[in-house]
C-alpha atoms as a PDB file:
ATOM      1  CA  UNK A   1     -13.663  10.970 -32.956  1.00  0.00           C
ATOM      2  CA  UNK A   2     -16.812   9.042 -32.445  1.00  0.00           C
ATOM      3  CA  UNK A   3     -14.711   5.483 -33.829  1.00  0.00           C
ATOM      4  CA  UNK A   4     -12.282   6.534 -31.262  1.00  0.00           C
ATOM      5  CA  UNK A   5     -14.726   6.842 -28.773  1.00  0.00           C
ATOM      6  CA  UNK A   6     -16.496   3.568 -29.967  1.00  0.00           C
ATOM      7  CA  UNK A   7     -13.289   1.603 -29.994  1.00  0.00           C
ATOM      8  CA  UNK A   8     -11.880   2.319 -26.314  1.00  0.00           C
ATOM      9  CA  UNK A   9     -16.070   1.871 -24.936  1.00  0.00           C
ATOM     10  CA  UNK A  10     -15.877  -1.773 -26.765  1.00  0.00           C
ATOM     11  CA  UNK A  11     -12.503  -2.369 -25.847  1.00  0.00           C
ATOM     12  CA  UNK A  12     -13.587  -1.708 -21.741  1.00  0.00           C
ATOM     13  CA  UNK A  13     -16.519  -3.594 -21.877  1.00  0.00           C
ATOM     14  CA  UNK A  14     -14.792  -6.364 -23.018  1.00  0.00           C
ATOM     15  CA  UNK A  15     -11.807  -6.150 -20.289  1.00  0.00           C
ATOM     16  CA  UNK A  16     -15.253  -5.860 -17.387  1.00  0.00           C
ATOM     17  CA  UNK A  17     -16.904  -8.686 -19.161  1.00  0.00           C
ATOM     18  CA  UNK A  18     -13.783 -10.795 -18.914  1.00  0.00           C
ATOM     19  CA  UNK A  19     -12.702 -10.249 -15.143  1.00  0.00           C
ATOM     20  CA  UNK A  20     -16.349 -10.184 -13.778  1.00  0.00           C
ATOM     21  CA  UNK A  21     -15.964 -12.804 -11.044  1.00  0.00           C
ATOM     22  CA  UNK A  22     -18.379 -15.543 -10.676  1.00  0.00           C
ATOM     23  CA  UNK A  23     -20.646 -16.352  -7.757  1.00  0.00           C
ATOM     24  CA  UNK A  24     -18.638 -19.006  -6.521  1.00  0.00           C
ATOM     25  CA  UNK A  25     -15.436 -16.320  -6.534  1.00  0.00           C
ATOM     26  CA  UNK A  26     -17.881 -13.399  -5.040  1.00  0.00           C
ATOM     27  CA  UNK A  27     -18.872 -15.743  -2.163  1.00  0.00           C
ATOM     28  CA  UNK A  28     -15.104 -16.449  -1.617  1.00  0.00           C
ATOM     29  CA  UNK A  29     -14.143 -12.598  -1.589  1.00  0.00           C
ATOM     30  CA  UNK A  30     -17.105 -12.065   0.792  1.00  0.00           C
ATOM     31  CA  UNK A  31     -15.313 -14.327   3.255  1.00  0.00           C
ATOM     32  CA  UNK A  32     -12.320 -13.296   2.577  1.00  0.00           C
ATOM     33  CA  UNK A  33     -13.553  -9.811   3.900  1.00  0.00           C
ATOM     34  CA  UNK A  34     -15.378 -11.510   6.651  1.00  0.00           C
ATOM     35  CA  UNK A  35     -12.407 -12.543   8.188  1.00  0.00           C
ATOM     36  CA  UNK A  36     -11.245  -8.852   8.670  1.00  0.00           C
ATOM     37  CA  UNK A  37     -14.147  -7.842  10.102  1.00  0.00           C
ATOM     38  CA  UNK A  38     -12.883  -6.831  13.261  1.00  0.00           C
ATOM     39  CA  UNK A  39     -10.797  -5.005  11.155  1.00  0.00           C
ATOM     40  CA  UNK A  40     -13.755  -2.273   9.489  1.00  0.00           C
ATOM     41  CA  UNK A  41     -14.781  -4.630   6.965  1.00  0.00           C
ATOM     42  CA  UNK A  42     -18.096  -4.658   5.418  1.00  0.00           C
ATOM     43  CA  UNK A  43     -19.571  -7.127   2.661  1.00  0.00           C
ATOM     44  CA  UNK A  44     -18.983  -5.676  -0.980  1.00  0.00           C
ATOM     45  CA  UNK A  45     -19.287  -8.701  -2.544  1.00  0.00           C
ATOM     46  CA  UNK A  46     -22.764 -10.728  -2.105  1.00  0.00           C
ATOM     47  CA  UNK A  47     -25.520  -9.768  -4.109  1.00  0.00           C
ATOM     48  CA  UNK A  48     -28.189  -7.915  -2.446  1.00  0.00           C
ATOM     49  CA  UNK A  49     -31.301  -8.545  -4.087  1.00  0.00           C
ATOM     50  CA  UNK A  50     -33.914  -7.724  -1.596  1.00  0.00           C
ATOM     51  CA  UNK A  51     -34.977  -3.978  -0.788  1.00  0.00           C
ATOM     52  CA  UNK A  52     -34.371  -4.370   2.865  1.00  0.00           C
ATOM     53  CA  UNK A  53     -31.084  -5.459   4.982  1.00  0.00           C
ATOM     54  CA  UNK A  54     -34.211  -7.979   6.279  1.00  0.00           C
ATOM     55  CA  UNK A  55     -34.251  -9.535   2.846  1.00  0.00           C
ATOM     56  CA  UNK A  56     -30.413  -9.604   2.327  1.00  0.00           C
ATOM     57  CA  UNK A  57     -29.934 -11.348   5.527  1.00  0.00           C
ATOM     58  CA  UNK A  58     -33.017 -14.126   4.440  1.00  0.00           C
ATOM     59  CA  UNK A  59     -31.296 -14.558   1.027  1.00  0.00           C
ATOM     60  CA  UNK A  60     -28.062 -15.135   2.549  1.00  0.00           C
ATOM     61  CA  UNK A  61     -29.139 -17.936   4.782  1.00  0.00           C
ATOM     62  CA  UNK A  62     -31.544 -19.275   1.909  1.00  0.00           C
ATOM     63  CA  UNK A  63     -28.483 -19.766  -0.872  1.00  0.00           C
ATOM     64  CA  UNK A  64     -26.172 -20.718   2.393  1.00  0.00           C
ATOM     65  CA  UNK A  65     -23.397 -18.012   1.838  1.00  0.00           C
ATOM     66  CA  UNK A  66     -22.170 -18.563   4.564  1.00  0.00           C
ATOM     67  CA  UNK A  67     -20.567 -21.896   4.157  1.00  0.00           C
ATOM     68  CA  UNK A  68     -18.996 -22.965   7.138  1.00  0.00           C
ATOM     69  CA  UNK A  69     -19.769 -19.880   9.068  1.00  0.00           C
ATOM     70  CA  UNK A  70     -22.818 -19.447  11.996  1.00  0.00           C
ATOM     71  CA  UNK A  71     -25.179 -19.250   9.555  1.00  0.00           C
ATOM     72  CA  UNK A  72     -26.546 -16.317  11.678  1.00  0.00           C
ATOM     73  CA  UNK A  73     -23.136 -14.317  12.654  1.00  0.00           C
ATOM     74  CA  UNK A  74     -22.389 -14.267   8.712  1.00  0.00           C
ATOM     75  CA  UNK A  75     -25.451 -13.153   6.955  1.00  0.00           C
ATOM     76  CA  UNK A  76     -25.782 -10.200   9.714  1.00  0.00           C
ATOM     77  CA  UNK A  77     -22.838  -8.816   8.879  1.00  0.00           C
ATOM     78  CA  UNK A  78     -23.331  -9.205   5.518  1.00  0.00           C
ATOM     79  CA  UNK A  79     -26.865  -7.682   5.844  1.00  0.00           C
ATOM     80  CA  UNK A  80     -25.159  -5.002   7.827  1.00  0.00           C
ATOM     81  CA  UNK A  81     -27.610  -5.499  10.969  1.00  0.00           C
ATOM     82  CA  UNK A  82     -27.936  -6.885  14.270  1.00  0.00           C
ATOM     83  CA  UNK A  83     -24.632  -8.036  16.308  1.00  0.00           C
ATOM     84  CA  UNK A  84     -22.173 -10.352  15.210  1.00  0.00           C
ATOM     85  CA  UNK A  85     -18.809 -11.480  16.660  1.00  0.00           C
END
């Protein structure tokens, strides 16, 4: 039982370690859900590091996340604060 149980915990690590999307992807995604924000969308996708929505919203403009975006309009949302269109 405890092989068993061994076996199918390796075997799902190694299926999570093998999709896990990088940065690059995770930034894409976040836009992605950006663009159906007037839809309910939130950010899922953007690493929060910071314990604030004040320090996710610096870190987003400080690695430029936001691409193409207003700098400002994207990182709010993703911060989850202020207004944004």
């Amino acid at each position: 039982m405890k092989k068993l149980l061994f076996g199918i915990i390796v075997i799902n690590l190694t299926f999570v370690s093998a999709h896990a999307l990088t940065l690059e992807e995770k930034i894409t995604k976040a836009h992605q859900e950006y663009a159906k924000r007037d839809a309910g969308y939130k950010s899922s996708y953007l690493p929060r590091p910071g314990k604030t929505r004040g320090d996710d919203y610096r870190n987003c403009i400080d690695k430029k996340y936001y691409r193409s975006k207003d700098p400002h309009d994207f990182c709010a949302w993703h911060a989850g604060i202020g207004k944004y269109q």
